[in-house]
N, C-alpha and C. Protein backbone atom coordinates (compact mmCIF):
# COMPACT_ATOMS: atom_id res chain seq x y z
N UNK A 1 -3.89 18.87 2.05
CA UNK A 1 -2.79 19.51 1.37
C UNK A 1 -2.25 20.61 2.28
N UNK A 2 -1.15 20.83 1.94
CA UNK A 2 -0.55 21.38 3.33
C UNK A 2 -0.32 23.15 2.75
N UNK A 3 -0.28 24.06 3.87
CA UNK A 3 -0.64 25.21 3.04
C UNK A 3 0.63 25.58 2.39
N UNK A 4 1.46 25.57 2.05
CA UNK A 4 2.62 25.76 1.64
C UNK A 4 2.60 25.02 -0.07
N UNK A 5 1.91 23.85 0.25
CA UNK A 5 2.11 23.04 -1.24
C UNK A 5 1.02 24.00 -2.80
N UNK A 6 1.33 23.73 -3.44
CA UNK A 6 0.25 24.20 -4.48
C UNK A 6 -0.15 23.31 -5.36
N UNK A 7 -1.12 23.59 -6.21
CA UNK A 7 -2.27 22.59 -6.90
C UNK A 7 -1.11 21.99 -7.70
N UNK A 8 -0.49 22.48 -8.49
CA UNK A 8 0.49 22.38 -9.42
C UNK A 8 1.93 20.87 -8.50
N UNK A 9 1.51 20.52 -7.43
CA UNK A 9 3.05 20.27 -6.95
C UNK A 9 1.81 18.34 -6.86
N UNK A 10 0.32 18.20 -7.48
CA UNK A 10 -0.05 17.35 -6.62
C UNK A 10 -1.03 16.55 -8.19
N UNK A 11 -1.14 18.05 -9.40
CA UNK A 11 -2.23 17.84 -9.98
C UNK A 11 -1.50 17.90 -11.94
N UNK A 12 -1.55 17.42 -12.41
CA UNK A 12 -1.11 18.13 -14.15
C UNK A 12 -1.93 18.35 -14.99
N UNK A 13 -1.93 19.24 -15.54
CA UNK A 13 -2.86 19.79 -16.57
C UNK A 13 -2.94 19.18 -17.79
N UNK A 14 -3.62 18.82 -18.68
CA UNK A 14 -4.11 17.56 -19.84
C UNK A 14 -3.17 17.55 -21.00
N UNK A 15 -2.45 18.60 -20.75
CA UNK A 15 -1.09 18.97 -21.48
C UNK A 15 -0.09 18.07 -20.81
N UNK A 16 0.00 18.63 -19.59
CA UNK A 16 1.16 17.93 -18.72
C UNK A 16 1.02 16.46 -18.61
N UNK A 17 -0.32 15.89 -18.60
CA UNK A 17 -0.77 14.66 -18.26
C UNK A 17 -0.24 14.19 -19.51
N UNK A 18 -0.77 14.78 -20.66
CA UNK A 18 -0.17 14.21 -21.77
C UNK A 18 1.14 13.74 -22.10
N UNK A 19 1.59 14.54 -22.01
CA UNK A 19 3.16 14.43 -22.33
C UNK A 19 3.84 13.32 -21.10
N UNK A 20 3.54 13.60 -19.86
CA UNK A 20 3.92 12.11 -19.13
C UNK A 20 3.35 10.88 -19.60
N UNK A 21 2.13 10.80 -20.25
CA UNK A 21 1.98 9.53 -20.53
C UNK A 21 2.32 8.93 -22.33
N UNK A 22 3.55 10.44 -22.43
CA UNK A 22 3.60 9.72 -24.30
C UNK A 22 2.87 10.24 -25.12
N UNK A 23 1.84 10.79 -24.75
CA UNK A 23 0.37 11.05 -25.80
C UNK A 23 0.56 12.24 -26.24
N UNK A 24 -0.37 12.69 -27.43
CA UNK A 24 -0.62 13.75 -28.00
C UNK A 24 -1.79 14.63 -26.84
N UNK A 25 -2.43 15.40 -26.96
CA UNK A 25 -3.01 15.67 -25.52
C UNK A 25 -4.51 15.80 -26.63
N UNK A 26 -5.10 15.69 -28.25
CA UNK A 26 -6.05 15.61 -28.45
C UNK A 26 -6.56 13.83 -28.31
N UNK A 27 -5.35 13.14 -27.85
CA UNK A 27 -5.75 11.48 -27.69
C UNK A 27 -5.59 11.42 -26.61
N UNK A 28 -5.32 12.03 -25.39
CA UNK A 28 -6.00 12.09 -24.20
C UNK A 28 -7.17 12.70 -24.00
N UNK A 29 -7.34 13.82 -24.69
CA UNK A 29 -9.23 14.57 -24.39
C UNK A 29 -10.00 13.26 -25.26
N UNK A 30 -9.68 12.32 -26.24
CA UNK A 30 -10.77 11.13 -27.41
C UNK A 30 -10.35 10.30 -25.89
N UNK A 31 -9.37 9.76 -25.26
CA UNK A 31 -9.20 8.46 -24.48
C UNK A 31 -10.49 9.27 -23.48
N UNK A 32 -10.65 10.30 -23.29
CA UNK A 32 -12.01 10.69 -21.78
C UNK A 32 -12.77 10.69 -22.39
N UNK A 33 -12.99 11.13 -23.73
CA UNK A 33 -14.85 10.85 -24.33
C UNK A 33 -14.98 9.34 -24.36
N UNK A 34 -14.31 8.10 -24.32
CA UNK A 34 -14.35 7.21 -24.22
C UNK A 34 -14.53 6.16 -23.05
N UNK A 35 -13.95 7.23 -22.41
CA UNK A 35 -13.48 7.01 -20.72
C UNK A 35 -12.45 5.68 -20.60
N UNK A 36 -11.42 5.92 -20.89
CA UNK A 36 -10.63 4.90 -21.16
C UNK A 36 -9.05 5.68 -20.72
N UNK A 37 -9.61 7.04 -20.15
CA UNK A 37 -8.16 7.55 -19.66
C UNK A 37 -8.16 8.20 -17.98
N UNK A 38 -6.96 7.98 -17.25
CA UNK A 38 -7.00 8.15 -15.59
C UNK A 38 -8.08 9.37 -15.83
N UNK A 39 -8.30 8.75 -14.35
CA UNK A 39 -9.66 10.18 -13.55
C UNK A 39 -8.85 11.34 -13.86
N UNK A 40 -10.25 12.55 -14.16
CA UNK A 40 -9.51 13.96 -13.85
C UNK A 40 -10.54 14.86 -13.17
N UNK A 41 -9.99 15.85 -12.69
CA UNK A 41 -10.77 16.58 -11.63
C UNK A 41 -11.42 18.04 -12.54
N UNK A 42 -12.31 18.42 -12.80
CA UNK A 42 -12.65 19.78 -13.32
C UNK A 42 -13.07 21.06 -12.62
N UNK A 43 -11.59 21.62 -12.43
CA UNK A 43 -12.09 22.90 -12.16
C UNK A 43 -12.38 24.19 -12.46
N UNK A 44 -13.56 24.69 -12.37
CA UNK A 44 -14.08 25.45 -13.69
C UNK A 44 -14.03 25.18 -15.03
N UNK A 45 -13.39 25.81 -16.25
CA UNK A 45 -13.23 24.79 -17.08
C UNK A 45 -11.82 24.29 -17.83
N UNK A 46 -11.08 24.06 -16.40
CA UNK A 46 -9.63 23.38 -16.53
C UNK A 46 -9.82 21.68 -15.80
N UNK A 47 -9.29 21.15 -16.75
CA UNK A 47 -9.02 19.89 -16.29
C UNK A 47 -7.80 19.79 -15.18
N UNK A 48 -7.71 19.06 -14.28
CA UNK A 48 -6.47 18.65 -13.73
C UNK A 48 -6.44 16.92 -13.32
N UNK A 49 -5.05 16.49 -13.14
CA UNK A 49 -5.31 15.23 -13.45
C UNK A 49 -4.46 14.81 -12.01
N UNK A 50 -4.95 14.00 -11.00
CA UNK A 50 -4.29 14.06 -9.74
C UNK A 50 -2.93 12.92 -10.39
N UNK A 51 -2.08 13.21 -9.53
CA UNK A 51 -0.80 12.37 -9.79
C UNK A 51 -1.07 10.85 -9.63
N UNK A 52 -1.67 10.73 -8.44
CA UNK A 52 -1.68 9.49 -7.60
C UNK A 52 -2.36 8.75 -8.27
N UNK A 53 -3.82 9.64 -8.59
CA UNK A 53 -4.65 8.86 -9.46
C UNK A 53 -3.94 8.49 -10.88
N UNK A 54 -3.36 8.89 -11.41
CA UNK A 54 -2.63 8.27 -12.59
C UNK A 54 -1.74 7.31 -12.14
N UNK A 55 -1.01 7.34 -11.25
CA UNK A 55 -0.37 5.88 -10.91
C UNK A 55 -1.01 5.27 -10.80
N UNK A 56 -2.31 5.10 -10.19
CA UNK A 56 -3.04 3.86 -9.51
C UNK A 56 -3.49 3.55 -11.06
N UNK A 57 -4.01 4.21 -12.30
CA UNK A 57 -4.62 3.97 -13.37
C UNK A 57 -3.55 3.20 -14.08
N UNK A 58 -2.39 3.83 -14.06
CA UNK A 58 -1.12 2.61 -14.60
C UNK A 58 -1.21 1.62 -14.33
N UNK A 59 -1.18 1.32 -13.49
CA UNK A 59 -0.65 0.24 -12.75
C UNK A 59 -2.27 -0.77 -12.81
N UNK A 60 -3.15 -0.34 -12.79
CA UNK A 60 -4.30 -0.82 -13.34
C UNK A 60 -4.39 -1.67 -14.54
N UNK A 61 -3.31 -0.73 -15.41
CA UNK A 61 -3.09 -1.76 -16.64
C UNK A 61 -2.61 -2.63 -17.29
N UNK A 62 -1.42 -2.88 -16.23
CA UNK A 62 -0.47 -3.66 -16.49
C UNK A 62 -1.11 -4.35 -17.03
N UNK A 63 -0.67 -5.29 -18.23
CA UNK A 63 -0.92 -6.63 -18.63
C UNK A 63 -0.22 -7.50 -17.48
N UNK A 64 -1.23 -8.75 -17.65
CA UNK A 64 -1.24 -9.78 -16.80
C UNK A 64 -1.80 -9.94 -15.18
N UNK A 65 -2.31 -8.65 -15.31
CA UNK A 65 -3.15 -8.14 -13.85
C UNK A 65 -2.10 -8.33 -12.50
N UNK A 66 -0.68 -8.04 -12.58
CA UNK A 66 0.03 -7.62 -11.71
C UNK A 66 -0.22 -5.99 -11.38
N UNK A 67 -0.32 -5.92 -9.91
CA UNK A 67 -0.77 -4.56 -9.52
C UNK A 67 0.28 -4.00 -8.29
């Protein structure tokens, strides 16, 4: 990461994650006790959710296993 960029320009918070993916953000914290929602990173005790890794988890799901 380049020093200029910040966590915020790479990572979204379970709020932010939420709301990009549609969701309420207490059915994104039930989709991780399940583990049924993109990777997230914990730092201290904030979640962050990498961008990339949520694309790759999309796209994971497509129906019909186009990737």
């Amino acid at each position: 990461m380049a020093a200029t960029e910040k966590l915020s320009d790479n990572y979204r918070t379970l709020e932010e994650e939420a709301e990009y993916l549609g969701l309420h953000p207490g059915s994104l914290r039930r989709m991780r006790l399940r583990r049924e929602a993109p990777p997230a990173l914990k730092l201290g005790n904030k979640l962050r959710f990498p961008k990339d890794a949520t694309e790759k988890w999309l796209r994971s799901r497509i129906e019909g296993g186009v990737t």
